[in-house]
C-alpha atoms as a PDB file:
ATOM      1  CA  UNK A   1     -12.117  10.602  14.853  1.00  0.00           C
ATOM      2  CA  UNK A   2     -11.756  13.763  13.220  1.00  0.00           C
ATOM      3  CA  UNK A   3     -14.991  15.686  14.123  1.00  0.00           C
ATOM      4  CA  UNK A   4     -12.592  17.435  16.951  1.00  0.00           C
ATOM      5  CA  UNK A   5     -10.631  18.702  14.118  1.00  0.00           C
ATOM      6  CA  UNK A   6     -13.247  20.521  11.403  1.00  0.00           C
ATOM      7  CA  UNK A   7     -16.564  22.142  11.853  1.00  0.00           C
ATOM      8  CA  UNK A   8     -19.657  19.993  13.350  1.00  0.00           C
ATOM      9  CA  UNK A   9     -21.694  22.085  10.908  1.00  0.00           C
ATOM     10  CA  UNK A  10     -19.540  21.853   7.880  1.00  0.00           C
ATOM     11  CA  UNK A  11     -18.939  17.652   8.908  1.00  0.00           C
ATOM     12  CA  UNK A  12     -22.825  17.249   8.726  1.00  0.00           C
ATOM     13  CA  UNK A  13     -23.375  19.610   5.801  1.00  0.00           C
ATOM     14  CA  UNK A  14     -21.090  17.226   3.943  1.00  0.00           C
ATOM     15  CA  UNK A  15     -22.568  14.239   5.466  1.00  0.00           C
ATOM     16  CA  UNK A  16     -26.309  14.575   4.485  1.00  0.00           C
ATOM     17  CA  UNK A  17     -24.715  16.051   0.996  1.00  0.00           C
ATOM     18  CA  UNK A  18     -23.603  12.222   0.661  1.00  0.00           C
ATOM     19  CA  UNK A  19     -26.623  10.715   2.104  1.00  0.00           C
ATOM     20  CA  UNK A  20     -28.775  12.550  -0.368  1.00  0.00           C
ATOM     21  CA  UNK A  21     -27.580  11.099  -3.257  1.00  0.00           C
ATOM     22  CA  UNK A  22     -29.659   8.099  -4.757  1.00  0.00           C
ATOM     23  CA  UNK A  23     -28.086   6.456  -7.236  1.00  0.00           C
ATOM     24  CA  UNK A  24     -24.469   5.308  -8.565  1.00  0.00           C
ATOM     25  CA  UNK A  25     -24.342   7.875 -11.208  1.00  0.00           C
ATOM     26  CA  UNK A  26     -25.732  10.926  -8.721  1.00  0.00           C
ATOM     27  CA  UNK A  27     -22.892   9.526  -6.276  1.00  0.00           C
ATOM     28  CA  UNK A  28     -20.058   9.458  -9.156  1.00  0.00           C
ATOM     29  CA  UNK A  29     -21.381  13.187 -10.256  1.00  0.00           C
ATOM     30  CA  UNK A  30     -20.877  14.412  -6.330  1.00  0.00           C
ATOM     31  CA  UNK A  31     -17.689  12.836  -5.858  1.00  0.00           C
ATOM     32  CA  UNK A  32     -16.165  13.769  -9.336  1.00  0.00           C
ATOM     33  CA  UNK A  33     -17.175  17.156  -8.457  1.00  0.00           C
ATOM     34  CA  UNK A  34     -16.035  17.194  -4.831  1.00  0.00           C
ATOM     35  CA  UNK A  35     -12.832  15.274  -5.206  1.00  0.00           C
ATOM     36  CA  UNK A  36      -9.331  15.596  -6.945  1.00  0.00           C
ATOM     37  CA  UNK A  37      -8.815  11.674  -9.171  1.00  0.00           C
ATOM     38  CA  UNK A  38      -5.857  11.409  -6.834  1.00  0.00           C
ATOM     39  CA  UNK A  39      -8.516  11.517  -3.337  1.00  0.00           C
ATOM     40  CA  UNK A  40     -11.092   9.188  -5.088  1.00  0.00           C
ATOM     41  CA  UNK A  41      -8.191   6.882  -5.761  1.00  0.00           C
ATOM     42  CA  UNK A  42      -7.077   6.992  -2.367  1.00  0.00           C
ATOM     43  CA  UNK A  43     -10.666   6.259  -1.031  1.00  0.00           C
ATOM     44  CA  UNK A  44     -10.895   3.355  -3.552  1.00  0.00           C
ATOM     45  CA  UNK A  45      -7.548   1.640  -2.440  1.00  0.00           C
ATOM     46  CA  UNK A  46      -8.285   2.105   1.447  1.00  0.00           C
ATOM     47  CA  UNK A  47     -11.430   0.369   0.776  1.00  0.00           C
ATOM     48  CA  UNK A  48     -10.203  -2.416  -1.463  1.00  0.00           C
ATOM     49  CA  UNK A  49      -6.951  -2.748   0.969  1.00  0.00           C
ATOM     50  CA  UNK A  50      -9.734  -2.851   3.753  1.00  0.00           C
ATOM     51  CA  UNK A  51     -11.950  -5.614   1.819  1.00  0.00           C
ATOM     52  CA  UNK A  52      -8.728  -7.904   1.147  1.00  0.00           C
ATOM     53  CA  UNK A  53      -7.677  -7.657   4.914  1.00  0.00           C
ATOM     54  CA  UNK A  54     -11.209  -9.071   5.790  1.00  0.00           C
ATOM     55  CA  UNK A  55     -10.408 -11.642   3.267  1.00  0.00           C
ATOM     56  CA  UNK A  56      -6.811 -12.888   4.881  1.00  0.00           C
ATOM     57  CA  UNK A  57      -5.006 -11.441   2.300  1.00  0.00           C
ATOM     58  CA  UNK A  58      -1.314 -11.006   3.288  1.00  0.00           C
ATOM     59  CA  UNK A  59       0.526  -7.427   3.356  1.00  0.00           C
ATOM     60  CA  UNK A  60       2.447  -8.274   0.756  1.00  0.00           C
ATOM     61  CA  UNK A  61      -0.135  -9.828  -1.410  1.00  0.00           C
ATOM     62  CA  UNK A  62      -2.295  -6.284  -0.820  1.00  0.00           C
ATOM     63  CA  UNK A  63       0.948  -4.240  -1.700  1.00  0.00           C
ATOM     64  CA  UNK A  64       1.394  -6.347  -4.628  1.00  0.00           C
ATOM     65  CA  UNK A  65      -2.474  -6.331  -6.010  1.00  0.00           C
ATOM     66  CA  UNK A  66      -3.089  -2.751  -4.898  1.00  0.00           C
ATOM     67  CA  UNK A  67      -0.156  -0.753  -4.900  1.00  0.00           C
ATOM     68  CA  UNK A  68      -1.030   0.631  -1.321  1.00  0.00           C
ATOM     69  CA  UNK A  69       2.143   1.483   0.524  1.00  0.00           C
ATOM     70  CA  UNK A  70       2.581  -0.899   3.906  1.00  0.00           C
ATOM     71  CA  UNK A  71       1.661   1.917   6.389  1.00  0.00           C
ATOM     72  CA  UNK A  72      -1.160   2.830   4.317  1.00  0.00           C
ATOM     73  CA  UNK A  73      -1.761  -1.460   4.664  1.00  0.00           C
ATOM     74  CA  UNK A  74      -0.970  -0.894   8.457  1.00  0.00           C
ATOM     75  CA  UNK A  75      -3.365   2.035   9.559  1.00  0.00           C
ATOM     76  CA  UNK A  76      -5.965   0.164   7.882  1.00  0.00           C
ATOM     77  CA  UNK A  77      -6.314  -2.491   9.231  1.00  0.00           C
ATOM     78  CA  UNK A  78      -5.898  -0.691  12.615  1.00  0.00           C
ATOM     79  CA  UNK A  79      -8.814   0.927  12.071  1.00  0.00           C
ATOM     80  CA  UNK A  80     -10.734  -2.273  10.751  1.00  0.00           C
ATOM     81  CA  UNK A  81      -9.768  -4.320  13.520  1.00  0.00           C
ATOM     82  CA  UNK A  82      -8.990  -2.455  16.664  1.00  0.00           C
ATOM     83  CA  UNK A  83     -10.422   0.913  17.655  1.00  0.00           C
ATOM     84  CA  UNK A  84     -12.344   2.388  14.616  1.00  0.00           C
ATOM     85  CA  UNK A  85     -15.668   3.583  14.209  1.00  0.00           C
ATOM     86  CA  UNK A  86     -16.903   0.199  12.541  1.00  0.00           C
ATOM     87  CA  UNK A  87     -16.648   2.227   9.271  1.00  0.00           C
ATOM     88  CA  UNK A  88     -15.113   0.202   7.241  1.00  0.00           C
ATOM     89  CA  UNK A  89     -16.907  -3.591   8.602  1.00  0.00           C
ATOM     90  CA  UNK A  90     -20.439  -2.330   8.646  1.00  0.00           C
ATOM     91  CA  UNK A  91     -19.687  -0.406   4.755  1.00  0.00           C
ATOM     92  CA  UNK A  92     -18.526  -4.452   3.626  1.00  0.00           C
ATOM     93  CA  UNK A  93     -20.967  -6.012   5.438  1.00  0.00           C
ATOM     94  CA  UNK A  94     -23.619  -4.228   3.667  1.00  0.00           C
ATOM     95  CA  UNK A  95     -21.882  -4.526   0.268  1.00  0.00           C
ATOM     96  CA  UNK A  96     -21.746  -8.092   1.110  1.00  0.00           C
ATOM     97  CA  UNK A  97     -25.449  -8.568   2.192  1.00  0.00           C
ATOM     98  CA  UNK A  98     -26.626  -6.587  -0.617  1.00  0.00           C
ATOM     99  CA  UNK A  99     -24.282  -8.751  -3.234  1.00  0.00           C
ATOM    100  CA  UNK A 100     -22.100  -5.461  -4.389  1.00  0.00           C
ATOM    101  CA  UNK A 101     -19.400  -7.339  -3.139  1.00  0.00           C
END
């Protein structure tokens, strides 16, 4: 979706940068490093907002348990259900398979 927009170079750079790291706390190191508290807590609520729309959870119940604003709710689950990459179903299914979920 937005490989158009930045470098190829710098998007795979970044990509095996993420891939490389092996464990939870190696992951929370990179991401602590790489990101402001306000990104990672963006990344956690698209995810969790993501997760609960899988689950049948209403817009208002997501709003309500995760604070995420309804177009933030909206673009979501767009992208989980109808056009995305298969980002967000194939992360869960994994979590899910793997019991991290």
């Amino acid at each position: 979706m937005y490989k158009s927009k930045l470098s190829e170079k710098n998007i795979q750079q970044l990509f095996k940068a993420i891939l490389s790291l092996q464990t939870q706390e190696e992951c929370m190191a990179f991401f602590d490093d790489l990101c402001t508290m306000n990104e990672i807590k963006a990344f956690t609520q698209r995810l969790e907002v993501a997760r609960m729309l899988r689950d049948g959870f209403t817009y208002e119940g997501i709003e309500a348990e995760t604070g995420a604003a309804s177009a933030t709710i909206s673009r979501v689950n767009k992208l989980l259900n109808y056009g995305s990459n298969g980002g967000y179903q194939m992360s869960l299914d994994r979590m899910v398979t793997t019991k991290e979920l």
